[in-house]
PDB file of N, CA and C in Angstrom:
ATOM      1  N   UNK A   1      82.927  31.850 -66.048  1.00  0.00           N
ATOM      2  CA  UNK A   1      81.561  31.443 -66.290  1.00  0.00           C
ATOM      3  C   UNK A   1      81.369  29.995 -65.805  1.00  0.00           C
ATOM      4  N   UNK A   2      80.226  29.508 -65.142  1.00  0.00           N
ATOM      5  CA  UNK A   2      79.965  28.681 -64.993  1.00  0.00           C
ATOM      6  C   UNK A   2      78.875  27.731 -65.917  1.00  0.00           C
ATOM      7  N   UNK A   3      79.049  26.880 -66.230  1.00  0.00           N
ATOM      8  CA  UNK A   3      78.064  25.814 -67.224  1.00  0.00           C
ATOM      9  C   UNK A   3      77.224  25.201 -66.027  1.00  0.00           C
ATOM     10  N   UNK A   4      75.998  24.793 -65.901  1.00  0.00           N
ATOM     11  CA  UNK A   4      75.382  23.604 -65.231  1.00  0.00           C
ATOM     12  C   UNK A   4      74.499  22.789 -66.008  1.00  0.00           C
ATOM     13  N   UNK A   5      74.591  21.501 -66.337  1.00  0.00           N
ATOM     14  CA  UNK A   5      73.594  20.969 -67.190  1.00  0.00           C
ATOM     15  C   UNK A   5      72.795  20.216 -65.940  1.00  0.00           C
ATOM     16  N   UNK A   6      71.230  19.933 -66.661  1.00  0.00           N
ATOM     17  CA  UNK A   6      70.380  18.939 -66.062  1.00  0.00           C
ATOM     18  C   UNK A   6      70.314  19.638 -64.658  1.00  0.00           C
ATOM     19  N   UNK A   7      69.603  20.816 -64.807  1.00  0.00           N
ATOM     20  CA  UNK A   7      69.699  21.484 -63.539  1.00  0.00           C
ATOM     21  C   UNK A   7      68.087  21.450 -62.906  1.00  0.00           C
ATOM     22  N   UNK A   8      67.807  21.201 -61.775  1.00  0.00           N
ATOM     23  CA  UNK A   8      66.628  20.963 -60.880  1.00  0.00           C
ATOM     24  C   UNK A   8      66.416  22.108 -60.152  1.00  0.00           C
ATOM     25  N   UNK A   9      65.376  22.083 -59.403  1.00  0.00           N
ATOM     26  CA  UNK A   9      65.328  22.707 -57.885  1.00  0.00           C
ATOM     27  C   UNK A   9      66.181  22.712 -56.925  1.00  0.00           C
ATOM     28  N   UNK A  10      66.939  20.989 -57.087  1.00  0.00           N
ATOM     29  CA  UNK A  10      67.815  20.632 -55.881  1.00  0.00           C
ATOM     30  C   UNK A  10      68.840  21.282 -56.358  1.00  0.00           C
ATOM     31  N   UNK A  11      69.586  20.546 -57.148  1.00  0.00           N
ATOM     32  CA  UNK A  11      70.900  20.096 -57.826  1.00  0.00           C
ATOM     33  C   UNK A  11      70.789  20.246 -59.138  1.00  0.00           C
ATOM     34  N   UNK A  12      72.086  20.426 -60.006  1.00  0.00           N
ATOM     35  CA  UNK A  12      72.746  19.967 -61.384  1.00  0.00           C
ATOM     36  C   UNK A  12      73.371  18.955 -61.295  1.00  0.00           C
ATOM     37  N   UNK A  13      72.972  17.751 -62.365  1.00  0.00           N
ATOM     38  CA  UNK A  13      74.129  16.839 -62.665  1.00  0.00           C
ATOM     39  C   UNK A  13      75.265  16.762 -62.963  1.00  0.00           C
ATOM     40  N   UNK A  14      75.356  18.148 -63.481  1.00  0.00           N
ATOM     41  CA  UNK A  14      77.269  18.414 -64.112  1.00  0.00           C
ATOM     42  C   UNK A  14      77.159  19.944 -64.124  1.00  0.00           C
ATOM     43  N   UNK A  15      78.529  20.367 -63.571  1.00  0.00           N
ATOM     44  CA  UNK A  15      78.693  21.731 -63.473  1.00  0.00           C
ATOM     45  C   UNK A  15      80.432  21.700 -64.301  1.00  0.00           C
ATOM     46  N   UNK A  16      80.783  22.836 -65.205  1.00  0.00           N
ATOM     47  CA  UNK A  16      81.579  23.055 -65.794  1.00  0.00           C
ATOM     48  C   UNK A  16      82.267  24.222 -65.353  1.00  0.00           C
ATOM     49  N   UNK A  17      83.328  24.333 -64.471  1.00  0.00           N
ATOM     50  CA  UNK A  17      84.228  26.009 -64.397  1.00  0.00           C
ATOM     51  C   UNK A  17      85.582  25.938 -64.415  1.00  0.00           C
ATOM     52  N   UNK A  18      85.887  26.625 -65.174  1.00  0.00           N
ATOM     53  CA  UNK A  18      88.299  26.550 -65.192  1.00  0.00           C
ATOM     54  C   UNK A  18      88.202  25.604 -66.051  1.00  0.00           C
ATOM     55  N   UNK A  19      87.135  24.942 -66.905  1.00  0.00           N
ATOM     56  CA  UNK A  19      88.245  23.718 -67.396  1.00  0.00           C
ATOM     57  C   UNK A  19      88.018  22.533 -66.612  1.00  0.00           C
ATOM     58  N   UNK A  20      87.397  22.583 -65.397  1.00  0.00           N
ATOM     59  CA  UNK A  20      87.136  21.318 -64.755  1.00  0.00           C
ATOM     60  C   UNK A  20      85.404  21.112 -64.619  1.00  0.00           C
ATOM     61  N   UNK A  21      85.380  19.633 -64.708  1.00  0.00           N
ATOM     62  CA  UNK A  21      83.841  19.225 -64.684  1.00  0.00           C
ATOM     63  C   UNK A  21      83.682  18.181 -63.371  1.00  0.00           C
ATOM     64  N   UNK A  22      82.357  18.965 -62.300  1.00  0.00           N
ATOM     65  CA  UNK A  22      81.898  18.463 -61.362  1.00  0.00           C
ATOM     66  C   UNK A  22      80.716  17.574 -61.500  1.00  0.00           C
ATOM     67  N   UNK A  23      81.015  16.383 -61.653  1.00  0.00           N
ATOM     68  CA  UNK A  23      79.443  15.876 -61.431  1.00  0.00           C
ATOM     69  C   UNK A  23      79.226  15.629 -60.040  1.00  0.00           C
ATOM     70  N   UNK A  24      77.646  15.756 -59.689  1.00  0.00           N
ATOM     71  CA  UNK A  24      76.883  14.991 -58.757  1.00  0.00           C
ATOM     72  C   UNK A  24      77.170  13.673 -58.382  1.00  0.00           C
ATOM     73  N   UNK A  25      76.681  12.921 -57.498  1.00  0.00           N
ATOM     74  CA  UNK A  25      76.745  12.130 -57.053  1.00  0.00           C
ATOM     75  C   UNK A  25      75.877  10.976 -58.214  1.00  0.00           C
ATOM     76  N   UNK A  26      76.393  10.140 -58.738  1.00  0.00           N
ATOM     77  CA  UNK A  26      75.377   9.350 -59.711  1.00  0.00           C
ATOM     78  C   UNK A  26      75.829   7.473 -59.577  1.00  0.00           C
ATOM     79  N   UNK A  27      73.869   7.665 -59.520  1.00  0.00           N
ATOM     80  CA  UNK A  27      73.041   6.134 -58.811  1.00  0.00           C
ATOM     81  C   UNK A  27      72.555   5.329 -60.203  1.00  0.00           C
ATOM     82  N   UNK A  28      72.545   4.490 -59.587  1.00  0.00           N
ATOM     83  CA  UNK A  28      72.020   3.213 -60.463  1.00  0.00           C
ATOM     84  C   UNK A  28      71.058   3.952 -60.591  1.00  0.00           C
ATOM     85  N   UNK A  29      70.462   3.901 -62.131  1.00  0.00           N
ATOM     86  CA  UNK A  29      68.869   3.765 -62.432  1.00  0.00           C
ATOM     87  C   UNK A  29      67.767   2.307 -62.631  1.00  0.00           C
ATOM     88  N   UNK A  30      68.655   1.325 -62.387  1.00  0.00           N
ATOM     89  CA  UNK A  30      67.849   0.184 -61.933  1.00  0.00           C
ATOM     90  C   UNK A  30      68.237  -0.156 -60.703  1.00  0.00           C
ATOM     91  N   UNK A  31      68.070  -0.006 -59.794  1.00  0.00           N
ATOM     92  CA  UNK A  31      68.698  -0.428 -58.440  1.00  0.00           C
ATOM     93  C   UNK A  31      68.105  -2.256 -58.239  1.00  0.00           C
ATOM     94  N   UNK A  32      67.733  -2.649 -59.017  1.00  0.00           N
ATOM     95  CA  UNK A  32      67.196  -4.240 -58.650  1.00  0.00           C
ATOM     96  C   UNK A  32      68.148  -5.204 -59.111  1.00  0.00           C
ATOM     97  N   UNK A  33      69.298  -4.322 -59.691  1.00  0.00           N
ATOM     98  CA  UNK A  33      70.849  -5.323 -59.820  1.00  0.00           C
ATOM     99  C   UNK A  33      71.606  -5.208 -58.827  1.00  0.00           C
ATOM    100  N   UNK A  34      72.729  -6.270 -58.938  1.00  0.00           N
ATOM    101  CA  UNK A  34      73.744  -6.602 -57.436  1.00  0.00           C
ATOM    102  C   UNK A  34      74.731  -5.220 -57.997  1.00  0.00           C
ATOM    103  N   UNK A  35      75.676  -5.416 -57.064  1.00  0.00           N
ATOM    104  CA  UNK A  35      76.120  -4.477 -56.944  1.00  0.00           C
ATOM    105  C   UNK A  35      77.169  -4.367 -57.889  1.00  0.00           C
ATOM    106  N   UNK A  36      77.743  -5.218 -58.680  1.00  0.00           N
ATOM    107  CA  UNK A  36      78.499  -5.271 -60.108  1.00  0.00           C
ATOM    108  C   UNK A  36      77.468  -4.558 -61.029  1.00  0.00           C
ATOM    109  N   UNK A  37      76.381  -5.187 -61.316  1.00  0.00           N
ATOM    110  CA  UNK A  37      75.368  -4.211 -62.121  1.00  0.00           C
ATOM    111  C   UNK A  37      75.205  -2.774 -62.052  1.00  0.00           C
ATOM    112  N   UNK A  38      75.048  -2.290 -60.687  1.00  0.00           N
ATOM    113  CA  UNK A  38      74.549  -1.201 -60.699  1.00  0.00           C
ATOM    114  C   UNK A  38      75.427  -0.053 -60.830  1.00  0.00           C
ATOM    115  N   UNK A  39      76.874  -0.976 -60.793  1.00  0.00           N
ATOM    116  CA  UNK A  39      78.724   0.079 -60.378  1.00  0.00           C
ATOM    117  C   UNK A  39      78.855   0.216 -62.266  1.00  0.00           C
ATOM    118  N   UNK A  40      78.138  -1.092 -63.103  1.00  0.00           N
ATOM    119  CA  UNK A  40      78.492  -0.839 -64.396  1.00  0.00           C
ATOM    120  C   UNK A  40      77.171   0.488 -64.806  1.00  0.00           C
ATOM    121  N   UNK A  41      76.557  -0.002 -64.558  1.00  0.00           N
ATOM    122  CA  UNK A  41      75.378   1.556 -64.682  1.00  0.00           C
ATOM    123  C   UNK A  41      75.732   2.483 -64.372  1.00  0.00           C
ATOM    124  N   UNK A  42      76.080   3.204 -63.381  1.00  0.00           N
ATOM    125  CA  UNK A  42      76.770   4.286 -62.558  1.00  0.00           C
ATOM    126  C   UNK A  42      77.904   4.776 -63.864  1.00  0.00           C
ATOM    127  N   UNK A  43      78.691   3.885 -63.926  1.00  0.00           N
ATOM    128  CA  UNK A  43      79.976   4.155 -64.760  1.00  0.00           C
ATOM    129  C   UNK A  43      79.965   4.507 -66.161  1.00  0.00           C
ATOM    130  N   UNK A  44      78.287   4.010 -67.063  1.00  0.00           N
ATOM    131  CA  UNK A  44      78.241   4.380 -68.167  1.00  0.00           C
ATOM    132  C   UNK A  44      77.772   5.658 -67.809  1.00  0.00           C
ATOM    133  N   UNK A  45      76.947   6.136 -67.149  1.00  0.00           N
ATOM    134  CA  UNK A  45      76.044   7.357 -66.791  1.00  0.00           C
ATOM    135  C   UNK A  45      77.218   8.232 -66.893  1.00  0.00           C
ATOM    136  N   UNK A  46      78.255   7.815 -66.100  1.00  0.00           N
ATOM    137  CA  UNK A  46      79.325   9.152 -66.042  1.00  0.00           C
ATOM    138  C   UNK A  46      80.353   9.093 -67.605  1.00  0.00           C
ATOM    139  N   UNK A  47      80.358   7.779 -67.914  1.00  0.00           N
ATOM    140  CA  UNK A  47      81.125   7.890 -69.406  1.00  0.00           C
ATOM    141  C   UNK A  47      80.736   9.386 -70.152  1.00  0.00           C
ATOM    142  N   UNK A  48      78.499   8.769 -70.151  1.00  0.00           N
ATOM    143  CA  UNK A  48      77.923   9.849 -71.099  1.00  0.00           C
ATOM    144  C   UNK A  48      77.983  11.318 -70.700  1.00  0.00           C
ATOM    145  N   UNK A  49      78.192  11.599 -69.708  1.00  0.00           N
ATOM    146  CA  UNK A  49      78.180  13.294 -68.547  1.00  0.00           C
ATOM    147  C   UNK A  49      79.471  13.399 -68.997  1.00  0.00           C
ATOM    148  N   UNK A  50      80.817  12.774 -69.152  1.00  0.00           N
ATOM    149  CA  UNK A  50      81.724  13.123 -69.390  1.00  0.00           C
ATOM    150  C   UNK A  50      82.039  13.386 -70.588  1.00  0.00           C
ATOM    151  N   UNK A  51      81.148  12.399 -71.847  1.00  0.00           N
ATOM    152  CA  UNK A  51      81.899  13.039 -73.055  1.00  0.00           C
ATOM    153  C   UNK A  51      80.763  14.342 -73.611  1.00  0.00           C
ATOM    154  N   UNK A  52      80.008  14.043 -72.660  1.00  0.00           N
ATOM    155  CA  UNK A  52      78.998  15.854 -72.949  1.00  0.00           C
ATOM    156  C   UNK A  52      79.747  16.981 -72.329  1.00  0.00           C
ATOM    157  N   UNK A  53      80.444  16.841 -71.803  1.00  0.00           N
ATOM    158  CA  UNK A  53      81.539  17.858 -71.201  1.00  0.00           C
ATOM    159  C   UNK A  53      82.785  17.856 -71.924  1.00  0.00           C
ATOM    160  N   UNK A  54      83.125  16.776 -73.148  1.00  0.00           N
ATOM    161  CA  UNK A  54      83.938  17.081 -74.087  1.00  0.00           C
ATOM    162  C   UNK A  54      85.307  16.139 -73.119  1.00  0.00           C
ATOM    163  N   UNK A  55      85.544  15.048 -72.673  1.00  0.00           N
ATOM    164  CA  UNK A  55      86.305  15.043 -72.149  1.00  0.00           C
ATOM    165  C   UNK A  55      86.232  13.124 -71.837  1.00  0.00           C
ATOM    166  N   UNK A  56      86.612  12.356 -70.779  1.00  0.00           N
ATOM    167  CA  UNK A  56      86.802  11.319 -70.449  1.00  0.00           C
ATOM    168  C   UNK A  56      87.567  10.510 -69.143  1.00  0.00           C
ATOM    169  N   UNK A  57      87.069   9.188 -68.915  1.00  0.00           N
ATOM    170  CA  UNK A  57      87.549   9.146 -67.585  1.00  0.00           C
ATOM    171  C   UNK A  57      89.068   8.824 -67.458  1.00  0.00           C
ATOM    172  N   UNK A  58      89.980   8.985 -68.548  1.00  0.00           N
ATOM    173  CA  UNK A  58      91.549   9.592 -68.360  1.00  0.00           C
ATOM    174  C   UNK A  58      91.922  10.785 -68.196  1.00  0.00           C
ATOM    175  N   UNK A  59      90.943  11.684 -67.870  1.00  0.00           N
ATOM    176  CA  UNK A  59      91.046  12.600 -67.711  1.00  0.00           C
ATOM    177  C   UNK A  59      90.571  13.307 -66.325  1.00  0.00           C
ATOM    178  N   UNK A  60      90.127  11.985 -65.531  1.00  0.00           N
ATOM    179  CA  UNK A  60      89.232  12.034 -64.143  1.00  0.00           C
ATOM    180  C   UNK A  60      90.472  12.870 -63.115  1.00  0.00           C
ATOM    181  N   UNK A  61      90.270  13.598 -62.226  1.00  0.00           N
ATOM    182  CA  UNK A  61      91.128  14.192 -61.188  1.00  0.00           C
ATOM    183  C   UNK A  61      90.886  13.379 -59.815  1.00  0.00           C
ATOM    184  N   UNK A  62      89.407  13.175 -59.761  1.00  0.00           N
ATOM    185  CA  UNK A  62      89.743  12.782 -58.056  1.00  0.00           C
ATOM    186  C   UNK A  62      88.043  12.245 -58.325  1.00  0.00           C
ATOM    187  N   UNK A  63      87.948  10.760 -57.397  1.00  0.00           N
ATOM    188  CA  UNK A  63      86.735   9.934 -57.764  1.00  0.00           C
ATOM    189  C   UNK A  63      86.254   9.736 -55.839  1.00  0.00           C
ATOM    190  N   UNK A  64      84.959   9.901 -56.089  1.00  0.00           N
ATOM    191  CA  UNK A  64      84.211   9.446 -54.222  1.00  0.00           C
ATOM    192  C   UNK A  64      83.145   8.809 -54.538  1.00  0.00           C
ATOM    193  N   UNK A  65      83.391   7.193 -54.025  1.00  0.00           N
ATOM    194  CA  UNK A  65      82.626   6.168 -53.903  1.00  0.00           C
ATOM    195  C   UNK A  65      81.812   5.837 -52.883  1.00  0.00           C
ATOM    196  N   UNK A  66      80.753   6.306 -52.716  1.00  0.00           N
ATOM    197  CA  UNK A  66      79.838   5.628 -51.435  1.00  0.00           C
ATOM    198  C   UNK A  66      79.115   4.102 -51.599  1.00  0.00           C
ATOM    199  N   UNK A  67      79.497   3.343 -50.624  1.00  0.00           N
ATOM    200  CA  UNK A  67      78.640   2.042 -51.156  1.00  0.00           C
ATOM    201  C   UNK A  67      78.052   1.728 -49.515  1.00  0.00           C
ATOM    202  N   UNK A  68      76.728   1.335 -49.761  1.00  0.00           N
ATOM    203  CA  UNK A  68      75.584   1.021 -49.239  1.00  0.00           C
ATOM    204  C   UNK A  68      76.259  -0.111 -48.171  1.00  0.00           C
ATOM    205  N   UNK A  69      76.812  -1.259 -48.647  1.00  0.00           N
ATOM    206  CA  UNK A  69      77.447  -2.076 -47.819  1.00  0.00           C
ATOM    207  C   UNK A  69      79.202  -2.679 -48.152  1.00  0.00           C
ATOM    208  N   UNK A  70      80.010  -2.220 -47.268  1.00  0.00           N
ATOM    209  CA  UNK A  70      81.585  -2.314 -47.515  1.00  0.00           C
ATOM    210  C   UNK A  70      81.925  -4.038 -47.471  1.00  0.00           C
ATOM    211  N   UNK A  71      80.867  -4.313 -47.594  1.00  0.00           N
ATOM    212  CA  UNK A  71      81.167  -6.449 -47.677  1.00  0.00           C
ATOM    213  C   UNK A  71      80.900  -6.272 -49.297  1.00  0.00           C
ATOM    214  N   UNK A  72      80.433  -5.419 -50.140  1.00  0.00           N
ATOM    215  CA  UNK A  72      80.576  -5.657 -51.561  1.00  0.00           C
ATOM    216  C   UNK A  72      81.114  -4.848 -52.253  1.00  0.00           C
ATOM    217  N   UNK A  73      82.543  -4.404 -51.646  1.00  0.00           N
ATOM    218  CA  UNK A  73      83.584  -3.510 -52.123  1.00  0.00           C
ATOM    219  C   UNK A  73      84.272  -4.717 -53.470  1.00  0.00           C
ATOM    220  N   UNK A  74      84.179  -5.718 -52.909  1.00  0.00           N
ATOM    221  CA  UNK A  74      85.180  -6.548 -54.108  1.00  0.00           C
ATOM    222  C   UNK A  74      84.510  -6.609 -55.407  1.00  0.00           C
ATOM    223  N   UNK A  75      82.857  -6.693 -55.156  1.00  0.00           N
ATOM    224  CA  UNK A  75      82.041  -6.410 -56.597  1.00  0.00           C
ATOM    225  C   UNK A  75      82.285  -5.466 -57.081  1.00  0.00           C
ATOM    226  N   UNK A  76      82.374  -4.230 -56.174  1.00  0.00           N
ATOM    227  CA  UNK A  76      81.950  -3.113 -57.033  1.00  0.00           C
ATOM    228  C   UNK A  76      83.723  -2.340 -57.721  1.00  0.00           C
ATOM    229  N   UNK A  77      84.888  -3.278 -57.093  1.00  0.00           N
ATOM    230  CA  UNK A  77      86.047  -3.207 -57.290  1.00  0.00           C
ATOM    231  C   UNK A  77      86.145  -3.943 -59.079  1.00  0.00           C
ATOM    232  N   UNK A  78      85.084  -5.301 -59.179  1.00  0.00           N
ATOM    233  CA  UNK A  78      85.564  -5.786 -60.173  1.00  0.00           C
ATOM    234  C   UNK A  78      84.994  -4.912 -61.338  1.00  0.00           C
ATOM    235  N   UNK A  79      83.696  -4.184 -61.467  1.00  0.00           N
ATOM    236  CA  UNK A  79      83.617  -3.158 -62.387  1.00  0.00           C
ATOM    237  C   UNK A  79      84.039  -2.122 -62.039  1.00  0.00           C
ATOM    238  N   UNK A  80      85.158  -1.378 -61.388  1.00  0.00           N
ATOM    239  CA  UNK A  80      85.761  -0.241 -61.503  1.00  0.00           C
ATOM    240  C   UNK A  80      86.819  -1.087 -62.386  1.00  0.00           C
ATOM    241  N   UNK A  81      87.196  -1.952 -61.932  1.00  0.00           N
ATOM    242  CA  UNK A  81      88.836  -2.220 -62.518  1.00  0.00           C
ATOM    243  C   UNK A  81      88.888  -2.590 -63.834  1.00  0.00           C
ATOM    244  N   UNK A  82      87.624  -3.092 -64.476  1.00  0.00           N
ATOM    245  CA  UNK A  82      87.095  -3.221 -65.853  1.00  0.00           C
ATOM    246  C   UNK A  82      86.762  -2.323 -66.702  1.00  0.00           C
ATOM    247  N   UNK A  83      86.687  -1.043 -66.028  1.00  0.00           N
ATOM    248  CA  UNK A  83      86.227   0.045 -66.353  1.00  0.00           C
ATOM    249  C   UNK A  83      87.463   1.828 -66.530  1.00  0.00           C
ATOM    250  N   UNK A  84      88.090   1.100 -65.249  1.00  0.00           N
ATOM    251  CA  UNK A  84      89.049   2.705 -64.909  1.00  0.00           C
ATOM    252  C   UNK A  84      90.060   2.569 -65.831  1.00  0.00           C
ATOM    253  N   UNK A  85      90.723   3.744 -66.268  1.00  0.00           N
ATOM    254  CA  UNK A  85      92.044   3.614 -67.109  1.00  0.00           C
ATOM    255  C   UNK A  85      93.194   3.375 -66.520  1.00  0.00           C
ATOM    256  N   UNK A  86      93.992   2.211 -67.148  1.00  0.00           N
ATOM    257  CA  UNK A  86      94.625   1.585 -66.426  1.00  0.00           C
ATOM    258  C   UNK A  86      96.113   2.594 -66.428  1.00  0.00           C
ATOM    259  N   UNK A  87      95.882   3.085 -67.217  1.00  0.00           N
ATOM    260  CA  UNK A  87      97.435   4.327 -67.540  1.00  0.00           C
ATOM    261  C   UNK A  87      97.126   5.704 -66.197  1.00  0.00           C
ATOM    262  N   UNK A  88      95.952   5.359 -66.187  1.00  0.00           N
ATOM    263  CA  UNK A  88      95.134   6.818 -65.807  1.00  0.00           C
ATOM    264  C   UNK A  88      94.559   6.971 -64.277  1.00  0.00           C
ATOM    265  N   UNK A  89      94.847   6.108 -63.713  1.00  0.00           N
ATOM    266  CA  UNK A  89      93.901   5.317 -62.612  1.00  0.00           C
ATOM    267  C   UNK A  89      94.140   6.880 -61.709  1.00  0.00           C
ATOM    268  N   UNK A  90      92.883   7.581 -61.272  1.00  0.00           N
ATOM    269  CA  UNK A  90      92.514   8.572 -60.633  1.00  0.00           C
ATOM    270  C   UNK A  90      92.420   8.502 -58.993  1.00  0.00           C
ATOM    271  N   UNK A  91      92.828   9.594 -58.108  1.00  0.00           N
ATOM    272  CA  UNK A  91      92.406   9.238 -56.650  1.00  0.00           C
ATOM    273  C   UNK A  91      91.843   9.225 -56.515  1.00  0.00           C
ATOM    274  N   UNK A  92      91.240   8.255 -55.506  1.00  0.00           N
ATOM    275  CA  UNK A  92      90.057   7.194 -54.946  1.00  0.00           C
ATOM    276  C   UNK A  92      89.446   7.604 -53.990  1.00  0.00           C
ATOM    277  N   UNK A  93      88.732   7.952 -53.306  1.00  0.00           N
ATOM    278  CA  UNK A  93      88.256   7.952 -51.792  1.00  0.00           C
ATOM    279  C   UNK A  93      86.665   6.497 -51.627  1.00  0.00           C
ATOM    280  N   UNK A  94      86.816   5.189 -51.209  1.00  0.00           N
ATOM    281  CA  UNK A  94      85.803   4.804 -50.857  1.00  0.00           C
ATOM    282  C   UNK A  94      85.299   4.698 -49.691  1.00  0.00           C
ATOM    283  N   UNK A  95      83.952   4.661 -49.154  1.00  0.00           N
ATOM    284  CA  UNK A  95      83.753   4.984 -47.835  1.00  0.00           C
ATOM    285  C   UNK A  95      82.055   3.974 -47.810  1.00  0.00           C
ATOM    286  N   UNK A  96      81.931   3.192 -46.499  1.00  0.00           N
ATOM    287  CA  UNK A  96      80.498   3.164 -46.641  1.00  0.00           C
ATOM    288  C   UNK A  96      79.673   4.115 -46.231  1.00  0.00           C
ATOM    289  N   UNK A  97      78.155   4.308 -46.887  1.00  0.00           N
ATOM    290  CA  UNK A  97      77.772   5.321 -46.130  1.00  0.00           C
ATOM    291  C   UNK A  97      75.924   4.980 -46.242  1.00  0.00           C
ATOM    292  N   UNK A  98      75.503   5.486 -45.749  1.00  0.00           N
ATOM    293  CA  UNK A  98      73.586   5.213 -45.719  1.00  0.00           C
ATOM    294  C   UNK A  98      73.131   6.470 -47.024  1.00  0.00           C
ATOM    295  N   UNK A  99      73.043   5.412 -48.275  1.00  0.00           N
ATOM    296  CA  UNK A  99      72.572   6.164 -49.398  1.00  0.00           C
ATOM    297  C   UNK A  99      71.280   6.693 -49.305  1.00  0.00           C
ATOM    298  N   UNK A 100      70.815   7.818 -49.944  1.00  0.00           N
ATOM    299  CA  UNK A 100      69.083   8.407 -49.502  1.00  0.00           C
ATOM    300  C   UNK A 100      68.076   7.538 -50.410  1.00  0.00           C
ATOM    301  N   UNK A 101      68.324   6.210 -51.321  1.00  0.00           N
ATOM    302  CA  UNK A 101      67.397   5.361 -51.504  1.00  0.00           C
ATOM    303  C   UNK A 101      67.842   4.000 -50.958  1.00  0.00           C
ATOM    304  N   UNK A 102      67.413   3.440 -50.246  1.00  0.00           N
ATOM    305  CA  UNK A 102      68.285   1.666 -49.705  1.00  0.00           C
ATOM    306  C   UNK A 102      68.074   0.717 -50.820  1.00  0.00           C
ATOM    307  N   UNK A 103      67.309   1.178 -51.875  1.00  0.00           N
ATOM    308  CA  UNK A 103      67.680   0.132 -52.494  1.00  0.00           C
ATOM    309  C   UNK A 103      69.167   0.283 -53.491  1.00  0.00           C
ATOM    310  N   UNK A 104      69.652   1.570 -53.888  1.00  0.00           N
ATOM    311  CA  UNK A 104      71.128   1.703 -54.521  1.00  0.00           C
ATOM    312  C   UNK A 104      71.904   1.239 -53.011  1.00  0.00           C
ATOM    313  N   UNK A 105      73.132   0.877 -54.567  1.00  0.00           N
ATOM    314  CA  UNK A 105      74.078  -0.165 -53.360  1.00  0.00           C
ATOM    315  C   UNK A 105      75.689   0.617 -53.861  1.00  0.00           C
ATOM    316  N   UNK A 106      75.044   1.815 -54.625  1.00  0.00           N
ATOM    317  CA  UNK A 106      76.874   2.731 -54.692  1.00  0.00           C
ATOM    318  C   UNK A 106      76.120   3.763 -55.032  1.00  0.00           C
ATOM    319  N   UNK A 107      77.239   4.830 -54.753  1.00  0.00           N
ATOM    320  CA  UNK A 107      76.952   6.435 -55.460  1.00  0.00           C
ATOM    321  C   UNK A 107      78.174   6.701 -55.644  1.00  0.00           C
ATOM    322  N   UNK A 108      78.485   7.483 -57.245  1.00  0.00           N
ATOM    323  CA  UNK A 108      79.697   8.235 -57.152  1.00  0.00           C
ATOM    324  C   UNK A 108      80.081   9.162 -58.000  1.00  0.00           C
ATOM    325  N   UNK A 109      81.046  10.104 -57.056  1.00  0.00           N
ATOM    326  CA  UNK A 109      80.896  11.420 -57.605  1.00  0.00           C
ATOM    327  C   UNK A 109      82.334  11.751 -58.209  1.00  0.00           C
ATOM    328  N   UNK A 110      82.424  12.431 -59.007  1.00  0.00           N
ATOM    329  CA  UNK A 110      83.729  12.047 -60.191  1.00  0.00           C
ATOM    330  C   UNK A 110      84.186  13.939 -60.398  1.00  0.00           C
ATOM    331  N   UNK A 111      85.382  13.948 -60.587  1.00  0.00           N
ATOM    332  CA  UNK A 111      85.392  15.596 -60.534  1.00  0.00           C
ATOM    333  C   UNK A 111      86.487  15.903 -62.277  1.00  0.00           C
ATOM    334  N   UNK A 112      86.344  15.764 -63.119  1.00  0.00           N
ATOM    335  CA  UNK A 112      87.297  15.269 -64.189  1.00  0.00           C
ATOM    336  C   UNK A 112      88.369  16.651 -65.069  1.00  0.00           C
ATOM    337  N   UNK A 113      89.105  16.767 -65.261  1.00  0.00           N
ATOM    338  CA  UNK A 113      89.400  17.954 -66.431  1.00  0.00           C
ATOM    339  C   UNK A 113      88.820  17.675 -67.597  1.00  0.00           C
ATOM    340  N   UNK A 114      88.386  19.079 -67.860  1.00  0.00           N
ATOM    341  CA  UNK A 114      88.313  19.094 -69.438  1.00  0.00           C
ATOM    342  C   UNK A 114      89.434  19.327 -70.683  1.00  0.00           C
ATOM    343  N   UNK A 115      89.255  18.502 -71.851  1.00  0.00           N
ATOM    344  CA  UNK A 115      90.038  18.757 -72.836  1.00  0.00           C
ATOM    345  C   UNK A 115      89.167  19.117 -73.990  1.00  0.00           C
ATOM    346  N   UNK A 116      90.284  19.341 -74.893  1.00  0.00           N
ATOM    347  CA  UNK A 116      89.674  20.027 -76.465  1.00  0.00           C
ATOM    348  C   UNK A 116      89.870  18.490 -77.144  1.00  0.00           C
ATOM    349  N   UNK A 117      88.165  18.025 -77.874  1.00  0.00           N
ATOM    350  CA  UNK A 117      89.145  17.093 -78.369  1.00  0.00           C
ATOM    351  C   UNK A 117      89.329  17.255 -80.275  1.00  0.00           C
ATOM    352  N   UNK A 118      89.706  16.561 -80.792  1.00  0.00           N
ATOM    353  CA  UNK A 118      90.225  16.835 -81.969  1.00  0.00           C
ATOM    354  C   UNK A 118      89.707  16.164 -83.003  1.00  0.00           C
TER     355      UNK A 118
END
């Protein structure tokens, strides 16, 4: 069975199958912060998608970072590294790429296991 929450015309924000949870690609909802701001926005958004899926980002499998411009990889490095589990640290893929609003300056898409929690 498949789960999809927050489901559109386009897309779902989170899809649930096997035990593993797919989110979408997820953007700043204020895009008028630098790019530390908008990587800490991004990162709570997926905290909350993740523990609605019962689960957390030590539990992340494989993470894809798009950022708008690769000259503010070191910002958006200092809120991942404030943020990622340091026991837990998940594979990475970052890449620049032309996001579909110019004013977000990251997108990222997180693929995590699920657990039971207790």
């Amino acid at each position: 069975m498949i789960q999809r929450f927050y489901v559109s015309n386009r897309l779902s924000e989170m899809a649930i199958h096997n035990n593993v949870v797919y989110l979408a690609g997820q953007v700043p909802e204020d895009s008028s912060q630098n790019m530390y701001q908008q990587t800490q926005q991004v990162l709570s958004t997926i905290d909350n998608l993740l523990a609605e899926a019962k689960t957390d980002k030590h539990h992340i499998l494989m993470t894809q970072i798009f950022l708008a411009d690769m000259s503010e990889y070191d910002e958006m490095n200092r809120a991942w590294d404030e943020w990622v589990s340091i026991t837990n640290a998940p594979p990475r893929a970052t890449v620049e790429a032309k996001l579909a609003n110019p004013a977000w300056k990251v997108e990222i898409v997180i693929t995590a296991a699920c657990y039971t929690q207790d």
